[in-house]
Protein backbone atom coordinates (compact mmCIF):
# COMPACT_ATOMS: atom_id res chain seq x y z
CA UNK A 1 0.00 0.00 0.00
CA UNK A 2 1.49 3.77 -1.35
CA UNK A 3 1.42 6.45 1.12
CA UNK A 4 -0.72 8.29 -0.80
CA UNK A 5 -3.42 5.70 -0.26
CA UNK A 6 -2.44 5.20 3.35
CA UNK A 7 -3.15 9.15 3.68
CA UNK A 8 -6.08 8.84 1.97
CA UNK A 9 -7.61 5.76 3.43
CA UNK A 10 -6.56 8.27 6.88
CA UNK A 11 -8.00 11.46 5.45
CA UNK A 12 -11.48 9.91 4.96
CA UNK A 13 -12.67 8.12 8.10
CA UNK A 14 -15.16 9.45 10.17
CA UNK A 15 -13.21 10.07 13.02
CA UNK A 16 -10.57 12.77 11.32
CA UNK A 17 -13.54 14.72 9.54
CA UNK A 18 -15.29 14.96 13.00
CA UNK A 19 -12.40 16.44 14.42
CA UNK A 20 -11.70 18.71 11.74
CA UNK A 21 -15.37 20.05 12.02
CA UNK A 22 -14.81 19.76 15.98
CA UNK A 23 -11.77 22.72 15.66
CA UNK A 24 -13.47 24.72 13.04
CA UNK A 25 -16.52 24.99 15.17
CA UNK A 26 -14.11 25.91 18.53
CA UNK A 27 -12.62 27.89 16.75
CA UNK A 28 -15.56 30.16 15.95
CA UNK A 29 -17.11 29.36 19.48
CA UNK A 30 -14.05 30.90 20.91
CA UNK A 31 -14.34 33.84 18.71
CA UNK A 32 -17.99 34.55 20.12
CA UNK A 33 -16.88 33.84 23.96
CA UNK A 34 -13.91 35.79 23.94
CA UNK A 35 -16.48 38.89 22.22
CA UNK A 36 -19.21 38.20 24.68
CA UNK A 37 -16.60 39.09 27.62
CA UNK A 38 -14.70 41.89 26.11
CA UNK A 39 -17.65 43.75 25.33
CA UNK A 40 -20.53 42.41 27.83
CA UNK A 41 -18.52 40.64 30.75
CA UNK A 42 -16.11 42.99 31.06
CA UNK A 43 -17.25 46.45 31.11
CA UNK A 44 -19.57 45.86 34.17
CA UNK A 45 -16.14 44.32 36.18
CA UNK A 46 -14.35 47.60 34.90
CA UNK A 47 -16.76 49.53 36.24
CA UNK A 48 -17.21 47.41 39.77
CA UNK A 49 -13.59 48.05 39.99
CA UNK A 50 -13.28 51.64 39.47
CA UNK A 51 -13.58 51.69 35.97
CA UNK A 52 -10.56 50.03 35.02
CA UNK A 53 -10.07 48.85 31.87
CA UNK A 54 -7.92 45.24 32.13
CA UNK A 55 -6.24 45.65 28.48
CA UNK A 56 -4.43 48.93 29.76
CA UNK A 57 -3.23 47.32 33.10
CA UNK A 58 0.55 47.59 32.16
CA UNK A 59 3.98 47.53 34.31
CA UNK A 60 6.46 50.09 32.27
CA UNK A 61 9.93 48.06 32.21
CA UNK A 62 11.63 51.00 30.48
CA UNK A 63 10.17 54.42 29.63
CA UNK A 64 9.98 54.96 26.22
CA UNK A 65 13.46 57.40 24.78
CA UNK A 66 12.54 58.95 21.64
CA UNK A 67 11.57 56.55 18.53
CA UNK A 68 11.62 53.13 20.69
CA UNK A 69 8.46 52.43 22.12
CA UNK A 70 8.42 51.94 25.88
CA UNK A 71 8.88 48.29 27.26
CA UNK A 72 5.69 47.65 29.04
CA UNK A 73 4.46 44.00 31.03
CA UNK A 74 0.88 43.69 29.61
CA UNK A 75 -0.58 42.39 32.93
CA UNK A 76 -4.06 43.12 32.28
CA UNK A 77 -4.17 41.08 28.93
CA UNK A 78 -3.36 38.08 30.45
CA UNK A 79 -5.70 38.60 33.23
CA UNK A 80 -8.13 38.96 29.99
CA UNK A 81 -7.08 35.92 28.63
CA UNK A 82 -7.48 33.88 31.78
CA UNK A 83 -10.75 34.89 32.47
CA UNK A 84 -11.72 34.70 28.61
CA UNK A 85 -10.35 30.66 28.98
CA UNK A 86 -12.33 30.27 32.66
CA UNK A 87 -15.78 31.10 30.79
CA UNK A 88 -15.23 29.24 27.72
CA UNK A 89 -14.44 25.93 29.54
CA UNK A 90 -17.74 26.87 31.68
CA UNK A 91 -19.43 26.78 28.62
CA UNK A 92 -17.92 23.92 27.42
CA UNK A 93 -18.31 21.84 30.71
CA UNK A 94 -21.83 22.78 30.64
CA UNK A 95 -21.99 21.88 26.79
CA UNK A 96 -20.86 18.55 27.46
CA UNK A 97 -23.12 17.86 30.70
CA UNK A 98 -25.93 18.81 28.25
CA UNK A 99 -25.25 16.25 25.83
CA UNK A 100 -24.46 14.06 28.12
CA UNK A 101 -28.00 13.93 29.64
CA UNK A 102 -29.43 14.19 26.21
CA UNK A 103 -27.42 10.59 25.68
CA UNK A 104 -30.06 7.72 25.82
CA UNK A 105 -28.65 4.98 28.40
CA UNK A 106 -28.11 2.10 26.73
CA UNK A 107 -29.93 -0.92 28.50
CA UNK A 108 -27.75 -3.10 30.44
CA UNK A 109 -27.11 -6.60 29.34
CA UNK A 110 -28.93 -9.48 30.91
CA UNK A 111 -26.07 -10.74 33.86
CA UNK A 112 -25.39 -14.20 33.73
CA UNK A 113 -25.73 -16.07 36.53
CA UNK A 114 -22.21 -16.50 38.42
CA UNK A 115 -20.53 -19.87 38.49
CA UNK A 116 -20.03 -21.23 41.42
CA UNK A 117 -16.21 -21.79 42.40
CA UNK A 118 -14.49 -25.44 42.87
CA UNK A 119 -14.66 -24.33 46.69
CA UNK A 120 -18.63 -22.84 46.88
CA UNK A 121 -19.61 -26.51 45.05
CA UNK A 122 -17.59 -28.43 47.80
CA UNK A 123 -19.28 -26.25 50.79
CA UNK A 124 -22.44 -26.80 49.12
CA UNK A 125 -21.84 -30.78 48.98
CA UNK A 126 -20.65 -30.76 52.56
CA UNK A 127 -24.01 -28.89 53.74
CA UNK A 128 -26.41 -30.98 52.03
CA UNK A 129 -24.26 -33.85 53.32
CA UNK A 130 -24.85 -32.62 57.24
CA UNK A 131 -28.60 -32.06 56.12
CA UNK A 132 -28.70 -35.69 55.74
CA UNK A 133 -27.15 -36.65 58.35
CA UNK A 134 -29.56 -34.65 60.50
CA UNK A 135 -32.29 -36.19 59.18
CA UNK A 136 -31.24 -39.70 59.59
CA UNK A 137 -30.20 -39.22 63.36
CA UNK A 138 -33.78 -37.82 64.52
């Protein structure tokens, strides 16, 4: 078998194209979370907080000396990001929970009756031999 039909024979099962779909769709999905707090999560903290915006939260490193820009930490960005990554896996958690009580539960199998061991058949024989030997001493 070529490699090209190896790839190709790779490219086409089910499982590959799901996952493709799967990343084009988070993809978006992140898109829309990390819009719905920038413009409707955030503000309201800002403003709890003094009005604060988090993407200017900077620590200057060096001041900036004529044509090079200053050397800032971006602080508040990555506080953005974290909090952008906290609500997305919310949503995804709760995504998942969703689907997972939509799932039908597949009906257990019938159990088959156990099989008794070497040693429960030999307890069992000595019991119904003391049963008998009950009965024939009354």
């Amino acid at each position: 078998m070529s490699v090209l039909s190896e790839f190709k024979a790779f490219a086409v099962k089910g499982n590959v194209v799901d996952m493709a779909v799967g990343i084009i769709i988070g993809a978006a999905f992140g898109k829309i979370v990390s819009s719905f707090v920038g413009d409707v999560v955030m503000p309201p903290v800002g403003v709890l907080i003094g009005g604060v915006n988090f993407g200017d939260l900077v620590v200057t490193l060096k001041a900036a000396q004529g044509d090079i820009p200053a050397v800032v930490l971006g602080y508040g960005k990555f506080i953005q990001s974290i909090i952008d990554f906290l609500i997305i896996a919310f949503a995804i958690f709760m995504g998942v929970k969703a689907i997972n009580r939509l799932k039908r539960e597949e009906p257990a199998e019938p159990s088959l009756p156990a099989v008794p061991t070497k040693e429960e058949m030999l307890l069992e024989e000595i019991r119904d031999l003391l049963k008998d030997q009950n009965k024939k001493s009354l």
